[in-house]
Structures are given as C-alpha cells and as structure tokens.
Protein backbone atom coordinates (compact mmCIF):
# COMPACT_ATOMS: atom_id res chain seq x y z
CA UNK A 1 5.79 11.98 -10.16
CA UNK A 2 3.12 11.04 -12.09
CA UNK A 3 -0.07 9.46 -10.43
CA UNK A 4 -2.91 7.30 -12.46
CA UNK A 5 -5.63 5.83 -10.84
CA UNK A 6 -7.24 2.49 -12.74
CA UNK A 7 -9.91 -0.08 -11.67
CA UNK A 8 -8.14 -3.49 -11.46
CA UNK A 9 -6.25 -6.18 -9.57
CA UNK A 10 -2.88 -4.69 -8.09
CA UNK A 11 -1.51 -8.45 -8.16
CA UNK A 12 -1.70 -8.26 -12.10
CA UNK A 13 0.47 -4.46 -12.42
CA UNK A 14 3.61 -4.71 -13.71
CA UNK A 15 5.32 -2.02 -12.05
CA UNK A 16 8.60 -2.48 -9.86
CA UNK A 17 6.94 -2.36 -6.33
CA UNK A 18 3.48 -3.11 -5.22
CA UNK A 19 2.24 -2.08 -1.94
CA UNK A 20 0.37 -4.73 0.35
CA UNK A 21 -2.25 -3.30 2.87
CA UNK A 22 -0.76 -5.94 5.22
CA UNK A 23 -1.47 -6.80 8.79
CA UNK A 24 0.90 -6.01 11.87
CA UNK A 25 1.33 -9.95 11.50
CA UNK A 26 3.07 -9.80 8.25
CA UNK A 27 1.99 -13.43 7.60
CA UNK A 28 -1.18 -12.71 5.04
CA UNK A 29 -5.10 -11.98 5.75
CA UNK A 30 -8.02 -10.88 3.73
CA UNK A 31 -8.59 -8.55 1.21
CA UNK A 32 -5.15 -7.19 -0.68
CA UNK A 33 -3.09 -8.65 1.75
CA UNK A 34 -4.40 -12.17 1.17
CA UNK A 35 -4.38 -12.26 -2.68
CA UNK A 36 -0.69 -10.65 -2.85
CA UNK A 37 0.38 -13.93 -0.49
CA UNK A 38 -1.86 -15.69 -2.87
CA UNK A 39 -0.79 -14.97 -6.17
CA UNK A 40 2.97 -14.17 -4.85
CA UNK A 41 3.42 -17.78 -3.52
CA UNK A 42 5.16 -18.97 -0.82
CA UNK A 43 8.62 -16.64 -1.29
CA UNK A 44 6.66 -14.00 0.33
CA UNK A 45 5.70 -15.54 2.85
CA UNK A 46 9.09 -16.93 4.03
CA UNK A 47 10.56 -13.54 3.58
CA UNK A 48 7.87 -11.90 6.11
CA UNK A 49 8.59 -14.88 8.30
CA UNK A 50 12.43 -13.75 8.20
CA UNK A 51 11.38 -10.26 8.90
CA UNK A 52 9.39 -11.57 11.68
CA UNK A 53 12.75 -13.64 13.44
CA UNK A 54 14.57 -9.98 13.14
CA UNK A 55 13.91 -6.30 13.07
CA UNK A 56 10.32 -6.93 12.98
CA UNK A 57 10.07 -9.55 15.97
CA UNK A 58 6.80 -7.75 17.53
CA UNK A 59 5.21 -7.05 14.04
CA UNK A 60 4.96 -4.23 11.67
CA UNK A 61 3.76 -1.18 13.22
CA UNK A 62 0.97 0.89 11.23
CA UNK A 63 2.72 3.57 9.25
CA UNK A 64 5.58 2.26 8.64
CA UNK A 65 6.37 -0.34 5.79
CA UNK A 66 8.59 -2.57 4.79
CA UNK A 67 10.02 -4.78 1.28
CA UNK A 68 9.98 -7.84 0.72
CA UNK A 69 10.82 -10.05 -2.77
CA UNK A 70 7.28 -9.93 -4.99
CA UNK A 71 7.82 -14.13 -5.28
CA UNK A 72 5.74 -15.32 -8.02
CA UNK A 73 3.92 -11.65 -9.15
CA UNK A 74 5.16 -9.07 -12.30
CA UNK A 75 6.60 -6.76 -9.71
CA UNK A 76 9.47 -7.36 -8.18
CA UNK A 77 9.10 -6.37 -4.57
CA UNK A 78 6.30 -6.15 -2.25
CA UNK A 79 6.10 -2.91 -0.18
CA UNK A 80 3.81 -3.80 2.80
CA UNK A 81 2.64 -0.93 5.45
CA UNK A 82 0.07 -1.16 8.27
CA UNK A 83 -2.74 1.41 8.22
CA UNK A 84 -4.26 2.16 10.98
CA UNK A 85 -7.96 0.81 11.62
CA UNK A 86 -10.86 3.92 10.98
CA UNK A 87 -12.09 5.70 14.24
CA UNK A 88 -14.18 8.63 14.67
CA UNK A 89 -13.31 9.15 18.13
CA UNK A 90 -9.36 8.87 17.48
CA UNK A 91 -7.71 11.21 14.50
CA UNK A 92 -5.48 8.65 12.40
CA UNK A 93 -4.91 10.04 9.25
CA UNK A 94 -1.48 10.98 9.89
CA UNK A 95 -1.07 7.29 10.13
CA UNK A 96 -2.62 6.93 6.91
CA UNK A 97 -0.75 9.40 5.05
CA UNK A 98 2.48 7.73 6.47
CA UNK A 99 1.84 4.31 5.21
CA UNK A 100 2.00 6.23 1.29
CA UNK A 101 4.80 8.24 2.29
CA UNK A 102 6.72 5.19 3.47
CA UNK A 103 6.23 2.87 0.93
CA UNK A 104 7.36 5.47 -1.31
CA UNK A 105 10.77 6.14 0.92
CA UNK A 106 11.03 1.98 0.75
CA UNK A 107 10.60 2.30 -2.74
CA UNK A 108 13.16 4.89 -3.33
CA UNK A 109 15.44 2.63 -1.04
CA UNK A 110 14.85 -0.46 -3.29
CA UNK A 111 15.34 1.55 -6.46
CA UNK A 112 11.77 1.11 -7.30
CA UNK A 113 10.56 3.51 -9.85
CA UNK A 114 7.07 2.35 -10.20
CA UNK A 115 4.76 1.39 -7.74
CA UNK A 116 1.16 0.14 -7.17
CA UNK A 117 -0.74 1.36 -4.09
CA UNK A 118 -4.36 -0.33 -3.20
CA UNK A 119 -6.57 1.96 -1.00
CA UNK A 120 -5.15 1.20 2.43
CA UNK A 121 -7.10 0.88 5.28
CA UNK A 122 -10.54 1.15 3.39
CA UNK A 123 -11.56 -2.77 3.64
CA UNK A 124 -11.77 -4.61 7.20
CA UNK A 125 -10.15 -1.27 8.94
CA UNK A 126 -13.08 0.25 8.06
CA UNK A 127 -11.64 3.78 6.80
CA UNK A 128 -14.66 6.12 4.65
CA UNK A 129 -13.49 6.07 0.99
CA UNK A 130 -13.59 9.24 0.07
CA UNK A 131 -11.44 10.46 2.71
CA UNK A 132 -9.25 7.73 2.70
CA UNK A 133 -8.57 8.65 -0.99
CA UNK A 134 -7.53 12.27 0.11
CA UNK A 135 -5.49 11.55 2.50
CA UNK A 136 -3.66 8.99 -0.05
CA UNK A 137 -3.54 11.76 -2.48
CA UNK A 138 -2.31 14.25 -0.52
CA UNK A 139 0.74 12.35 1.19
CA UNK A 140 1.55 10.95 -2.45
CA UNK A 141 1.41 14.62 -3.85
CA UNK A 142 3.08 15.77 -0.77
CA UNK A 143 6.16 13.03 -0.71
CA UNK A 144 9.54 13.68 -1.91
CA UNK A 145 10.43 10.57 -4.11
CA UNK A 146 12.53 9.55 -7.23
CA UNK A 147 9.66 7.20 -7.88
CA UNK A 148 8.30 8.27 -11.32
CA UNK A 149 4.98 6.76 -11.54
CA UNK A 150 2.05 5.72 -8.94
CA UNK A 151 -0.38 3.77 -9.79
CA UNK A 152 -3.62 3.85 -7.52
CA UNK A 153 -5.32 0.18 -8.55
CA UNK A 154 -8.73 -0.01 -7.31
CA UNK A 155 -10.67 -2.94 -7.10
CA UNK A 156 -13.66 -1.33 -7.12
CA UNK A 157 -15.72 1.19 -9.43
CA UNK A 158 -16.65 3.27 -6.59
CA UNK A 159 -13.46 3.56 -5.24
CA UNK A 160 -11.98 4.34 -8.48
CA UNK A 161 -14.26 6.87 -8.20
CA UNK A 162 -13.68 8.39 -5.17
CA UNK A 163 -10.04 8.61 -5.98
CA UNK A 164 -10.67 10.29 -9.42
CA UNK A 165 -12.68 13.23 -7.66
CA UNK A 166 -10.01 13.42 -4.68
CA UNK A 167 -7.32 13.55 -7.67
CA UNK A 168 -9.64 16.35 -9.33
CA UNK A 169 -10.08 18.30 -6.58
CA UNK A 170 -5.90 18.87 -5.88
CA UNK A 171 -5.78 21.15 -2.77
C-alpha cells in the first residue's frame, strides 16, 4: 500500500473512501466530522440516521467504523470510526490504531481502493499529535488491505508535520 501524507481539506480528495473522525452519535459535530456532513449534504446524514434505526441503535462504538454513501463529496463513501478521547491516566491507543485498521477492513469490504484518513482523535478528543500520528502510521503499515493508496490529509502544517517525521522514522 502506498501512504502520502498532504496538507489539505479531506472533503476536497478524490479518492474512493474518505474516513470521518465521527462521533458515537453518527449525526455530525465539529471539526472533520462536521464539514464531511457539510459539504456531503443531507444523503449522509439520512444514511447515519438509518444506521442509527438498525445495527447501530446505541451508536458507533470507538474503534470500530462503519460506510456510509459520500452524498454530495468526490468520494464515494464515507468511512466513519470513533476514536477514543486522549487520557494519560487510561492507555487507548489500541483504540486508535483500530479506528485505521477498520476503516481500512470497511474499505476493503466496499471495494474501496483509495482512501483519505484525517488525524483521528487529535481535535476535541484531545490526542498529542505526534503520537497520534504513530500510532496512525503504524496500524496503517501494520494492516492487511487490498487498498492501494492512503492518503493522510492534514489540515494543518504542523500536523502534516508530525506525520511526515512519524512516516520517516518507520519502526
């Protein structure tokens, strides 16, 4: 698999799949979650109210994911996983690392062969960047997938950053 890492807005990629840092809630929020409801329309947002009436009646647990149709955006489906919020008490990075491994088994299961992943978890849930971008790294490295390419987008310069030197420093 080949992985890239750009600065930009993940609801402009065209790639098959983008991956929404959603809420358990599934019905939009802030940050990534917000603008892929956004800029989607409202097709997403039925189709996480239909997963809501079934399978995922009590919400989306973190680490797992889910698809949904990308409505109004280039790709066309939305891949959204949980992460878990950042604590320093509480070891969650196997949480982490399961929300990229995930959306890349969703993607396989779609027939997705690229996909766009935001840095999950790193805005309201609080997790450090630079180990967030590891532990994304590392499960994406680590993940057995037919997906050819993923694309980290980053809407920021620093996190771009920190990505690039987690990609440079392969374990």
């Amino acid at each position: 698999m080949e992985i890239t890492i750009v600065r930009g807005d993940i609801t402009e990629q065209d790639v098959d799949a983008v991956v929404n840092a959603a809420n358990s809630t599934l019905l939009g929020g802030g940050g990534v979650d917000g603008a892929i409801h956004a800029r989607g329309g409202p097709e997403i947002l039925a189709a996480c109210r239909e997963l809501r009436a079934g399978a995922f009646r009590d919400g989306l647990p973190a680490g797992q994911a889910v698809a949904t149709t990308a409505g109004r955006l280039a790709a066309r489906w939305v891949i959204h996983t949980v992460g878990p919020v950042y604590s320093p008490q509480a070891d969650r990075s196997a949480l982490l690392a399961s929300c990229y491994t995930e959306s890349l088994r969703v993607a396989d299961e779609v027939g997705a062969r690229t996909v766009a992943f935001p840095a999950i978890s790193t805005g309201a849930y609080g997790w450090p960047m630079d180990d967030a971008a590891r532990i994304a790294l590392t499960a994406v490295r680590s993940a057995v997938s037919s997906v050819d390419l993923a694309r980290f987008v980053l809407f920021s310069g620093a996190a771009r950053v920190a990505f690039e030197r987690a990609f440079a420093a392969r374990p």
